[in-house]
PDB file of N, CA and C in Angstrom:
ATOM      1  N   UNK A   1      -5.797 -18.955   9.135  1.00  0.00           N
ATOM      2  CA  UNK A   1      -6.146 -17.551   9.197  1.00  0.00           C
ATOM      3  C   UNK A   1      -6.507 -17.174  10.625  1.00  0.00           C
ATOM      4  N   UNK A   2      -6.054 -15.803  10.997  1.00  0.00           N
ATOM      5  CA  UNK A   2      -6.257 -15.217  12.379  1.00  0.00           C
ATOM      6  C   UNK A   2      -8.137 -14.919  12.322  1.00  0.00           C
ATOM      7  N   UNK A   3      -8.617 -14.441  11.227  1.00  0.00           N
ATOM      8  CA  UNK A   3      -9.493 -14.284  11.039  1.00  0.00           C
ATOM      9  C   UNK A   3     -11.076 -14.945  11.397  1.00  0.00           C
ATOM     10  N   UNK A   4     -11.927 -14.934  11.490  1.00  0.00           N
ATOM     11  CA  UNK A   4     -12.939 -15.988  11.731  1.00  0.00           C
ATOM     12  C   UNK A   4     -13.943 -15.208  10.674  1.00  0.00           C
ATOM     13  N   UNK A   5     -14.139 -14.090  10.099  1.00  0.00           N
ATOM     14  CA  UNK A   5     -15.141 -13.452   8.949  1.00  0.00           C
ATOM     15  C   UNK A   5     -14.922 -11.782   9.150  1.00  0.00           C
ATOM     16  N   UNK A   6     -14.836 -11.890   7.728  1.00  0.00           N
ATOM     17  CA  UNK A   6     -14.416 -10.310   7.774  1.00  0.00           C
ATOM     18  C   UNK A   6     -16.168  -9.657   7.889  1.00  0.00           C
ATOM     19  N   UNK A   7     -16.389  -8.797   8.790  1.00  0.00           N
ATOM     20  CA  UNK A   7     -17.768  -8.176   8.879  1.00  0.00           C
ATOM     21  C   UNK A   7     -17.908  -6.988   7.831  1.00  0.00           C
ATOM     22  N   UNK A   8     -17.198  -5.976   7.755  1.00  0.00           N
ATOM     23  CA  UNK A   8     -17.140  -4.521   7.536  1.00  0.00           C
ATOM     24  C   UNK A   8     -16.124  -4.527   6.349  1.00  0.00           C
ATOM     25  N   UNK A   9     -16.078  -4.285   5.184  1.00  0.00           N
ATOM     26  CA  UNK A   9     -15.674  -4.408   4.134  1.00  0.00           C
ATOM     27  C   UNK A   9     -16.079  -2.761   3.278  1.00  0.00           C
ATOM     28  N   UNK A  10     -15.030  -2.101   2.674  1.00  0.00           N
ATOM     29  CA  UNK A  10     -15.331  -0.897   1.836  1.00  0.00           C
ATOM     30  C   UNK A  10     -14.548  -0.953   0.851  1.00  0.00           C
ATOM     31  N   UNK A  11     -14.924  -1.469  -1.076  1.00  0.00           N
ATOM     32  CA  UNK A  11     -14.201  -1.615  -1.379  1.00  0.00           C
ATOM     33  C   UNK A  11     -14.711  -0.951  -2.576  1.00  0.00           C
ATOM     34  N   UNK A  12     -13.917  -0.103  -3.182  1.00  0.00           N
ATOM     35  CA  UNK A  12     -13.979   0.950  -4.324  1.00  0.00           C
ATOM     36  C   UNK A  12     -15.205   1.881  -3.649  1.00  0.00           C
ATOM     37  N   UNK A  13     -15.312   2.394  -2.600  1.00  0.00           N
ATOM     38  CA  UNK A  13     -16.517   3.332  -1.706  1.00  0.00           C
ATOM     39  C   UNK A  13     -17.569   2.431  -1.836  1.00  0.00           C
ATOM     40  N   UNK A  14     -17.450   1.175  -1.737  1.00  0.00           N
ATOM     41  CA  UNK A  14     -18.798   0.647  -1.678  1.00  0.00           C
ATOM     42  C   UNK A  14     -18.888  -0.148  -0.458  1.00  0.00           C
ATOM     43  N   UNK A  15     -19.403   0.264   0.896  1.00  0.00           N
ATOM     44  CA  UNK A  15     -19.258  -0.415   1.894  1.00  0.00           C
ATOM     45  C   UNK A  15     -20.534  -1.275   2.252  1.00  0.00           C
ATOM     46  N   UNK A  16     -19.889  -2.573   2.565  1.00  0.00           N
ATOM     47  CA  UNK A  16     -21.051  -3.940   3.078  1.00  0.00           C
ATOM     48  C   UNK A  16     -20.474  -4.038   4.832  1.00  0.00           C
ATOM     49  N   UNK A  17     -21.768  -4.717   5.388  1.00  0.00           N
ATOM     50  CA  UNK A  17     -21.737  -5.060   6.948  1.00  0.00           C
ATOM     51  C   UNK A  17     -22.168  -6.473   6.668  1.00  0.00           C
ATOM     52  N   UNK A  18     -21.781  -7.484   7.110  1.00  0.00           N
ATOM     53  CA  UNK A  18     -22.381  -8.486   7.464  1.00  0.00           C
ATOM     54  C   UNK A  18     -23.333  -8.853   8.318  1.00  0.00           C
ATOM     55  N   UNK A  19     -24.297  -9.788   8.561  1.00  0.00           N
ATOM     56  CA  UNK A  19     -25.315  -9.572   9.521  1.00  0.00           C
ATOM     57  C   UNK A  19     -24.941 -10.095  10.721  1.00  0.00           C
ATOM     58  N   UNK A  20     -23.870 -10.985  10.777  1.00  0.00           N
ATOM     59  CA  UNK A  20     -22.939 -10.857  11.937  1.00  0.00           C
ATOM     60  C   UNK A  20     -22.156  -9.893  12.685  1.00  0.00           C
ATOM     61  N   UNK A  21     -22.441  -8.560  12.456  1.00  0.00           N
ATOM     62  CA  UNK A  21     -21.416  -8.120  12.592  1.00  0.00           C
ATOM     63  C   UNK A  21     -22.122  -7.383  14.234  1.00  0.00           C
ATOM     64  N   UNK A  22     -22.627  -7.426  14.970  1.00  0.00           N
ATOM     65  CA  UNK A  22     -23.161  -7.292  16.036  1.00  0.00           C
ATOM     66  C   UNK A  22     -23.431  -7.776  17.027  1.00  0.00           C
ATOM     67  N   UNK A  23     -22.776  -9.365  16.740  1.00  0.00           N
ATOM     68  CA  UNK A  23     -22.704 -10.390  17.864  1.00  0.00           C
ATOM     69  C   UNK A  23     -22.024  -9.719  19.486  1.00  0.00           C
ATOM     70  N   UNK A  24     -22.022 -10.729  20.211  1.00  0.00           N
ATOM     71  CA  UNK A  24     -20.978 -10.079  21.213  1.00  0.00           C
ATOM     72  C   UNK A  24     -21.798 -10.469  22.242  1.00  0.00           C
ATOM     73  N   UNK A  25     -21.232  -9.946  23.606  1.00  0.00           N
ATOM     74  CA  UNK A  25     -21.622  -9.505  24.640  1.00  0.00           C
ATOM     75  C   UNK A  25     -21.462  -8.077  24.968  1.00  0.00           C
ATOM     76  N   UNK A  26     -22.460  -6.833  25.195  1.00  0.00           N
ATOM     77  CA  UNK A  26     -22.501  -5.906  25.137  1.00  0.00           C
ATOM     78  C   UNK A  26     -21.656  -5.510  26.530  1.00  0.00           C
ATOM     79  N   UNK A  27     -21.544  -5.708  27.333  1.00  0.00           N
ATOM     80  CA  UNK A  27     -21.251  -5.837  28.092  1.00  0.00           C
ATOM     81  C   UNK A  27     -19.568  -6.090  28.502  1.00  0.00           C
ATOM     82  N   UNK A  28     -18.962  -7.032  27.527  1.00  0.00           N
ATOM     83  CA  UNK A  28     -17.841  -7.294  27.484  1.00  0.00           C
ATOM     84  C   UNK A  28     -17.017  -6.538  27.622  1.00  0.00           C
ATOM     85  N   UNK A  29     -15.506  -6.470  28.585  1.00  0.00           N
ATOM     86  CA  UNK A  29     -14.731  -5.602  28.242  1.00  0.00           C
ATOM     87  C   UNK A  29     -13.353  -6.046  27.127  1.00  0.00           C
ATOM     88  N   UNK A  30     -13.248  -4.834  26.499  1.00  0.00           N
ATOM     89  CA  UNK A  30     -11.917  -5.308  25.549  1.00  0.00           C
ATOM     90  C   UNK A  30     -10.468  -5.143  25.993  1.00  0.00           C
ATOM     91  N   UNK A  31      -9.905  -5.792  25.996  1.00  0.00           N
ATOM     92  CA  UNK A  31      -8.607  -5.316  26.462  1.00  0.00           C
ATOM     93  C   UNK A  31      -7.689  -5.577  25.701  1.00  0.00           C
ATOM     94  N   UNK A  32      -7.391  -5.277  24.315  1.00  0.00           N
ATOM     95  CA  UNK A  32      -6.896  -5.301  23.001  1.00  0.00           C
ATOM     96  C   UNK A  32      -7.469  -4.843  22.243  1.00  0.00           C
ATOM     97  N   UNK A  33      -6.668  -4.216  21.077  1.00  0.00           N
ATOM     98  CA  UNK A  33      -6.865  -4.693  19.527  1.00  0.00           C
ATOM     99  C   UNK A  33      -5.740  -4.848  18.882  1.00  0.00           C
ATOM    100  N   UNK A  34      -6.185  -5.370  17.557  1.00  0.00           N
ATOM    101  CA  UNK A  34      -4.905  -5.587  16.822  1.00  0.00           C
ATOM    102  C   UNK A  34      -5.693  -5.016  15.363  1.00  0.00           C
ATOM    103  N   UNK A  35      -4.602  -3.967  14.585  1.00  0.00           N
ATOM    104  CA  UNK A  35      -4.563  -3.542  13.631  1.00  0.00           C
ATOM    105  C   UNK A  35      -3.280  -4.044  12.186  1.00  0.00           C
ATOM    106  N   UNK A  36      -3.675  -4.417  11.361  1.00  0.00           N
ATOM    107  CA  UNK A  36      -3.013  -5.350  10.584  1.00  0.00           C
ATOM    108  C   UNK A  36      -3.003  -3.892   9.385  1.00  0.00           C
ATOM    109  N   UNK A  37      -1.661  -3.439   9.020  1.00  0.00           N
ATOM    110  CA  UNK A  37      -2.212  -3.130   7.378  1.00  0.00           C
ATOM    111  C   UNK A  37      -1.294  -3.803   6.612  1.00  0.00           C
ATOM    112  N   UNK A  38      -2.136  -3.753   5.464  1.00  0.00           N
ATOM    113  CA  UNK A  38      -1.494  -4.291   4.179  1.00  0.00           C
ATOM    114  C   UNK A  38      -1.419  -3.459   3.059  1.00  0.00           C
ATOM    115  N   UNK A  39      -0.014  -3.488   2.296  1.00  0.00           N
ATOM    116  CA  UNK A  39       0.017  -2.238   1.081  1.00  0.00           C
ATOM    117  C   UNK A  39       0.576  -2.807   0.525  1.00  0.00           C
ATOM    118  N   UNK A  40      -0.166  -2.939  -0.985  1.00  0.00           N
ATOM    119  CA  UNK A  40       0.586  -2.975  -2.351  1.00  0.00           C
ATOM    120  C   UNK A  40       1.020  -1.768  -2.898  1.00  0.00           C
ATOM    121  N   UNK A  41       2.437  -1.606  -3.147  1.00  0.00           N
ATOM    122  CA  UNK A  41       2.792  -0.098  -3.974  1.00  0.00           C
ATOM    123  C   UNK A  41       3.738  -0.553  -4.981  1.00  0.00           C
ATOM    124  N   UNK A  42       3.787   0.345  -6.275  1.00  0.00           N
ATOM    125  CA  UNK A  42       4.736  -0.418  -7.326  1.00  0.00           C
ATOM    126  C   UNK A  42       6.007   0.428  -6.692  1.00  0.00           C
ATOM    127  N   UNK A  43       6.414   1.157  -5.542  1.00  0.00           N
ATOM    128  CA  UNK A  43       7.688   1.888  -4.922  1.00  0.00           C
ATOM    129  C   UNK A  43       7.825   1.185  -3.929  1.00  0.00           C
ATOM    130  N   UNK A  44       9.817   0.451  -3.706  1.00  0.00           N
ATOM    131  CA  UNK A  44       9.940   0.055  -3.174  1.00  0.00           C
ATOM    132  C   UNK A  44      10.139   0.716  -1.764  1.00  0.00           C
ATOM    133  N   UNK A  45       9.744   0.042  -0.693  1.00  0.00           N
ATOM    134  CA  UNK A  45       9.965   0.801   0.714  1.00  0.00           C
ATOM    135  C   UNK A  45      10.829   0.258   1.483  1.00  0.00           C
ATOM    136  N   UNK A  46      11.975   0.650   2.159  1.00  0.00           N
ATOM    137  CA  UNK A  46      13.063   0.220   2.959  1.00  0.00           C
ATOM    138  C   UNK A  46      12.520  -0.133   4.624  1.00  0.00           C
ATOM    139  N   UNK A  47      11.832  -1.103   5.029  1.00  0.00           N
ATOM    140  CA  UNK A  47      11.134  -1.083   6.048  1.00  0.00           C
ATOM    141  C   UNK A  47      11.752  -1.709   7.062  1.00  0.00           C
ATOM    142  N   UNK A  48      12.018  -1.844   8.184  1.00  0.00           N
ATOM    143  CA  UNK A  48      12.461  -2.664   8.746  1.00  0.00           C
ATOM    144  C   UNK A  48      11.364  -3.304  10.135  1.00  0.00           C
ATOM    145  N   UNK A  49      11.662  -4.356  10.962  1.00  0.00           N
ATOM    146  CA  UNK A  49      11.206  -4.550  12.256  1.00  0.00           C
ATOM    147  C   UNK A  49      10.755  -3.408  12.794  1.00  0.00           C
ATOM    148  N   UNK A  50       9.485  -3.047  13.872  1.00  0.00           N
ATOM    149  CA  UNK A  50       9.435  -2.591  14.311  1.00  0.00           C
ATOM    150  C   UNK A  50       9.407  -3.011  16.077  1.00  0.00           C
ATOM    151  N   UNK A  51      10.706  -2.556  16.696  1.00  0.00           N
ATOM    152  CA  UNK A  51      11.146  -3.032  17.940  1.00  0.00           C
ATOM    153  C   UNK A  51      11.076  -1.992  18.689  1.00  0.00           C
ATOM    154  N   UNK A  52      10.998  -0.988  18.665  1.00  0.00           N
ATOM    155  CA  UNK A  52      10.280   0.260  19.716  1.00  0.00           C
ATOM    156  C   UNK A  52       9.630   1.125  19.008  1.00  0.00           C
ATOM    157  N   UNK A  53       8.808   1.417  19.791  1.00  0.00           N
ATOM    158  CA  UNK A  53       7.764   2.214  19.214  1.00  0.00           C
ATOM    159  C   UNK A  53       8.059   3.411  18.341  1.00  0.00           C
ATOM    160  N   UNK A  54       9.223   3.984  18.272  1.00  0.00           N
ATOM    161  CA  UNK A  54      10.001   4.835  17.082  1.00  0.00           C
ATOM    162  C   UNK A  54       9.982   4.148  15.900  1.00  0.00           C
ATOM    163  N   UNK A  55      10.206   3.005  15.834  1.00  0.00           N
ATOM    164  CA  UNK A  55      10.643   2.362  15.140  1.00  0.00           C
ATOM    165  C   UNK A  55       9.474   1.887  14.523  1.00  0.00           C
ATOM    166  N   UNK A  56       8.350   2.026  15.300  1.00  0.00           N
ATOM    167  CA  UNK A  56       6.918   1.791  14.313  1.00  0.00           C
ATOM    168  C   UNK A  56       6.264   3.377  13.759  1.00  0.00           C
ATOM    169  N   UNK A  57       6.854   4.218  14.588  1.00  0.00           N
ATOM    170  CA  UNK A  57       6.242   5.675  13.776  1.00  0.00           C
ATOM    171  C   UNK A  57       6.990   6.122  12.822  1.00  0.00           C
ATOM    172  N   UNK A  58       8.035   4.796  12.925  1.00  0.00           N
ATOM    173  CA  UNK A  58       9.285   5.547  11.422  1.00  0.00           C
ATOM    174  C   UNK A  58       7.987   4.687  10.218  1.00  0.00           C
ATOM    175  N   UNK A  59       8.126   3.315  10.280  1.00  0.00           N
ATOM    176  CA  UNK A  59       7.589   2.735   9.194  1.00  0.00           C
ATOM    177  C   UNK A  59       6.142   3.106   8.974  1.00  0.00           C
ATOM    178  N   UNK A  60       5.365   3.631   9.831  1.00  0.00           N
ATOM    179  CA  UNK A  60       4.051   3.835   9.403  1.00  0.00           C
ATOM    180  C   UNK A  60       4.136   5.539   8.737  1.00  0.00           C
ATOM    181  N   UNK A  61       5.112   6.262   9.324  1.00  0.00           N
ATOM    182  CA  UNK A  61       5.651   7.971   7.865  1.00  0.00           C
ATOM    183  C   UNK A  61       5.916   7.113   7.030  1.00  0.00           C
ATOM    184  N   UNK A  62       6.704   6.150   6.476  1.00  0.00           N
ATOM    185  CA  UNK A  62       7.008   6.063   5.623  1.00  0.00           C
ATOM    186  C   UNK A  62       6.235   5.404   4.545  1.00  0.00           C
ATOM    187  N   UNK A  63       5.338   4.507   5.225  1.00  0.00           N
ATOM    188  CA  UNK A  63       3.882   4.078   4.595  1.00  0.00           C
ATOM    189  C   UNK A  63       2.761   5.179   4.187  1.00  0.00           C
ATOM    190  N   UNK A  64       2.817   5.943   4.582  1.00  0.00           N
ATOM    191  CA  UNK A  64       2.036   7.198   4.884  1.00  0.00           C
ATOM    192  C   UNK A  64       2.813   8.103   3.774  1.00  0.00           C
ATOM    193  N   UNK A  65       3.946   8.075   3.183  1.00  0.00           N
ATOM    194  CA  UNK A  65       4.623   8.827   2.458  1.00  0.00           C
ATOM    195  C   UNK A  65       4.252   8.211   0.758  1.00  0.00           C
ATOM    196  N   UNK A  66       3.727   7.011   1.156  1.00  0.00           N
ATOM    197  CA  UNK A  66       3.553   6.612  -0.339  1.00  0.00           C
ATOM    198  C   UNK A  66       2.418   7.125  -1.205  1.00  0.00           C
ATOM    199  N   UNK A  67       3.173   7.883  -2.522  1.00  0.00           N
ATOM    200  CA  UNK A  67       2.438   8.506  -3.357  1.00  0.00           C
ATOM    201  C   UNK A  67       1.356   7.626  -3.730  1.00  0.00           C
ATOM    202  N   UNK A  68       0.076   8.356  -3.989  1.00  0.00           N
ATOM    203  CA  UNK A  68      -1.431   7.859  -4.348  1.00  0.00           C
ATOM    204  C   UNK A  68      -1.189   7.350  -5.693  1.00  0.00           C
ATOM    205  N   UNK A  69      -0.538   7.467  -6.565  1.00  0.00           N
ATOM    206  CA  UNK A  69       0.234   7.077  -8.242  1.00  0.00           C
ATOM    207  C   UNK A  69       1.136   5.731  -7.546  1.00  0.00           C
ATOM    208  N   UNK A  70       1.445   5.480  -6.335  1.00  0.00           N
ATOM    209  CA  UNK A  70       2.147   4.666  -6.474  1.00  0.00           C
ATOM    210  C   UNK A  70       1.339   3.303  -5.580  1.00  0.00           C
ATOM    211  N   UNK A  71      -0.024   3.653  -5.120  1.00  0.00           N
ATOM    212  CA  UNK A  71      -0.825   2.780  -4.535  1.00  0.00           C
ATOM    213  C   UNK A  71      -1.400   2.123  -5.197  1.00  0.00           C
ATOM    214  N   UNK A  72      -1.128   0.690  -5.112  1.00  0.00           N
ATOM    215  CA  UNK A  72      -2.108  -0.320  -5.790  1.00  0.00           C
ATOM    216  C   UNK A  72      -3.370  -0.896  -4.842  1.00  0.00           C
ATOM    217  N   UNK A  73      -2.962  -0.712  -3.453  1.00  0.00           N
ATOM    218  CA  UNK A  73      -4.221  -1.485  -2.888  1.00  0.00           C
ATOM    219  C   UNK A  73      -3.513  -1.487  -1.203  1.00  0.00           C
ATOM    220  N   UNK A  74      -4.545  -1.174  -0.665  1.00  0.00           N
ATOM    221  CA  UNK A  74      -4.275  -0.727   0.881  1.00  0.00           C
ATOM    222  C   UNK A  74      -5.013  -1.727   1.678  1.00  0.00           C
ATOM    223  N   UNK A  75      -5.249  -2.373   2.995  1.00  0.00           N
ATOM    224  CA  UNK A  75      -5.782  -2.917   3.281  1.00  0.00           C
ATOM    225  C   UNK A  75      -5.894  -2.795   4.925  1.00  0.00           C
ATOM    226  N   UNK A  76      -6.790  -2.457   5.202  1.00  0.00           N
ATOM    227  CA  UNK A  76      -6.689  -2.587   7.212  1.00  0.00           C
ATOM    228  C   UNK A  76      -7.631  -3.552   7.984  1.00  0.00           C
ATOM    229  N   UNK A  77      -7.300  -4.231   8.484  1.00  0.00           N
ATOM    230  CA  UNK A  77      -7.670  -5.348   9.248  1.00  0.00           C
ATOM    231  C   UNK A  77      -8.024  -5.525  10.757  1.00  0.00           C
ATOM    232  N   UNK A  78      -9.108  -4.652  11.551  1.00  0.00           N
ATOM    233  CA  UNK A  78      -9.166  -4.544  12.771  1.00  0.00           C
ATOM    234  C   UNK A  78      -9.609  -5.399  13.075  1.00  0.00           C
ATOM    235  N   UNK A  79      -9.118  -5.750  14.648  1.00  0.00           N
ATOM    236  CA  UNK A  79      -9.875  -7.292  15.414  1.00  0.00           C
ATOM    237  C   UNK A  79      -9.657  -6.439  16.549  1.00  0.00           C
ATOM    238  N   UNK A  80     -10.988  -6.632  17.328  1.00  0.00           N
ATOM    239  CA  UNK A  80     -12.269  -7.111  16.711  1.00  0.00           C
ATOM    240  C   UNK A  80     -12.833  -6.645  16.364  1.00  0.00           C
ATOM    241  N   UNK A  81     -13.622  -6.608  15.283  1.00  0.00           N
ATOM    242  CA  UNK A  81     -14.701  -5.630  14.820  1.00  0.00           C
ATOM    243  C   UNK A  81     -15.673  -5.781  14.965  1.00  0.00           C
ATOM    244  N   UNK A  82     -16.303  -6.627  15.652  1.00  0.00           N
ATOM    245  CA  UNK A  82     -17.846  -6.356  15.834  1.00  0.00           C
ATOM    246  C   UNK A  82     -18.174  -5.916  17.066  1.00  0.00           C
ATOM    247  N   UNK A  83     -19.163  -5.057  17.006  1.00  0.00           N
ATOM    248  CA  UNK A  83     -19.839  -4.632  18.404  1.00  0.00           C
ATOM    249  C   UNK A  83     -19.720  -5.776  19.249  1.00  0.00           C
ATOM    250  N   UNK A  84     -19.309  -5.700  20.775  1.00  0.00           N
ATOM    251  CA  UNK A  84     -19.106  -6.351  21.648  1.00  0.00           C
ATOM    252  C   UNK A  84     -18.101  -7.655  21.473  1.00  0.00           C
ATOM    253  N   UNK A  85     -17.409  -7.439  20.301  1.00  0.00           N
ATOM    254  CA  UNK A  85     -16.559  -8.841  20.286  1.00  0.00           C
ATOM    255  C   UNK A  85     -15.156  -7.975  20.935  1.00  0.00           C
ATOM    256  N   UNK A  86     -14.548  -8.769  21.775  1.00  0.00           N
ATOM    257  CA  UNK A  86     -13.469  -8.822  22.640  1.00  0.00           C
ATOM    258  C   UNK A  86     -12.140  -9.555  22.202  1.00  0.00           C
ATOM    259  N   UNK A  87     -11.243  -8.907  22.699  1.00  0.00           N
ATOM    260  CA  UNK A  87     -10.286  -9.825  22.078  1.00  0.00           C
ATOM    261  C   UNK A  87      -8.895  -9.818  23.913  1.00  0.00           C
ATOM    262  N   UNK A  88      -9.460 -11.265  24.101  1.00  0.00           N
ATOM    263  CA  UNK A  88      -8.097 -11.048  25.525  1.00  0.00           C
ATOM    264  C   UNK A  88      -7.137 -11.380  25.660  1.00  0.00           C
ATOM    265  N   UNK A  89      -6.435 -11.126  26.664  1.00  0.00           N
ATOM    266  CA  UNK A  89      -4.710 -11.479  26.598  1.00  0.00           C
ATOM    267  C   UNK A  89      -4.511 -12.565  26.262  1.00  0.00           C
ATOM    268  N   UNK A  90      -5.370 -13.667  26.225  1.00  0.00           N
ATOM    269  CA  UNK A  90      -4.746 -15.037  25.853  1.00  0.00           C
ATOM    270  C   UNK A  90      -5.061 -15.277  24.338  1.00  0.00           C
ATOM    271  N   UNK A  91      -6.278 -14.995  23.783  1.00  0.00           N
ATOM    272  CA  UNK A  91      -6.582 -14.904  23.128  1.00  0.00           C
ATOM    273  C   UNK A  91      -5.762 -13.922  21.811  1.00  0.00           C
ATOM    274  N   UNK A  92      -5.300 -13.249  22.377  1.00  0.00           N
ATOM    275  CA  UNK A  92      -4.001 -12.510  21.422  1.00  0.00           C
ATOM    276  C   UNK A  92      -2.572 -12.830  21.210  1.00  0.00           C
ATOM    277  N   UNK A  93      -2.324 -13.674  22.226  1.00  0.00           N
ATOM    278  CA  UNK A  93      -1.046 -14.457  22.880  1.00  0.00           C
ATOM    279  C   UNK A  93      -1.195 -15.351  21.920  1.00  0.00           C
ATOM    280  N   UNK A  94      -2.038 -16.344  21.853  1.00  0.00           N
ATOM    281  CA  UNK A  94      -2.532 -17.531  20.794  1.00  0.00           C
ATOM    282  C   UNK A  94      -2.073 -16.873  19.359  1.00  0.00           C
ATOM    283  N   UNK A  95      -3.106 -16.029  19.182  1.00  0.00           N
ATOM    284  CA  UNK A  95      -3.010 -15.862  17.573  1.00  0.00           C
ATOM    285  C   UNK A  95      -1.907 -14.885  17.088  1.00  0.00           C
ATOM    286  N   UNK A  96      -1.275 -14.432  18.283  1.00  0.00           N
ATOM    287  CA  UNK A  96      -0.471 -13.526  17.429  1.00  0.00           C
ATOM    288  C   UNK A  96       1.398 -13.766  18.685  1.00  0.00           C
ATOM    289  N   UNK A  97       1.376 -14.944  18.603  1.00  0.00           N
ATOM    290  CA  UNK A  97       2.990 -15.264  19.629  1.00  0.00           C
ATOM    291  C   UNK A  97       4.189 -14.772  19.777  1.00  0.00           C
ATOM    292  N   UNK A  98       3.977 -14.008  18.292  1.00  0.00           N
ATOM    293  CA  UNK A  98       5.374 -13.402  17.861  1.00  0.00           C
ATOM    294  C   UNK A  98       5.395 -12.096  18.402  1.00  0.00           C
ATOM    295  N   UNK A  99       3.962 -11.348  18.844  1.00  0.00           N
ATOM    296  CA  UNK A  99       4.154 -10.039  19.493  1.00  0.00           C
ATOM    297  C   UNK A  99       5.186  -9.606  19.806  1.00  0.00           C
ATOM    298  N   UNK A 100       6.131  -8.292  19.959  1.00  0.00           N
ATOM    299  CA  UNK A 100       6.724  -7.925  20.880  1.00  0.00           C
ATOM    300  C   UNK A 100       5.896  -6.587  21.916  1.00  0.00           C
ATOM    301  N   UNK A 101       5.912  -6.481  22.780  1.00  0.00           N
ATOM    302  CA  UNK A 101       5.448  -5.079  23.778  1.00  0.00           C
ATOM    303  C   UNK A 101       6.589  -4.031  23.152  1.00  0.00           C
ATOM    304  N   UNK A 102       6.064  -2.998  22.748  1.00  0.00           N
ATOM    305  CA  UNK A 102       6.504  -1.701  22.223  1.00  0.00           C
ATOM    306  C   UNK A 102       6.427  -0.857  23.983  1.00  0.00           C
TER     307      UNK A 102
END
């Protein structure tokens, strides 16, 4: 898992913080993030790669187009999420290799 603890969790409007979730160096600068979503829908979606940045504002309308009747479960995944946690070029290079630059 890319993950190390999910802090910030809202699930059926019921939102928890972990008591970790404030670590850091305040101080730190960020020079990333990475946003992950995840969707269950019982409608199938024709999605493809996203290899230029068109090509990611096509699939995120079209994620965005999916009827609320047809949502089973949504999921967003920001890193980093805690106050002062950082995430740097190598450090994103590592966990995520397959990147492409949009």
């Amino acid at each position: 898992s890319k993950l190390d603890a999910e802090l910030t969790s809202n699930v059926g409007g019921q939102s928890t913080s972990s008591a970790s979730a404030n670590v850091g160096e305040a101080d730190a600068t960020n020079e990333f993030i990475v946003v992950t979503l995840l969707v269950a829908s019982t409608a199938a979606a024709s999605l493809k790669g996203a290899s230029t940045g068109e090509d990611l504002r096509q699939t995120l309308r079209i994620l965005g187009s999916t009827a609320s009747s047809e949502l089973m479960a949504l999921e967003v995944i920001w890193q980093p999420e805690g106050r002062g946690d950082v995430l740097s070029s190598e450090e994103l290079l590592t966990a995520y290799p397959n990147l492409q630059h949009l």
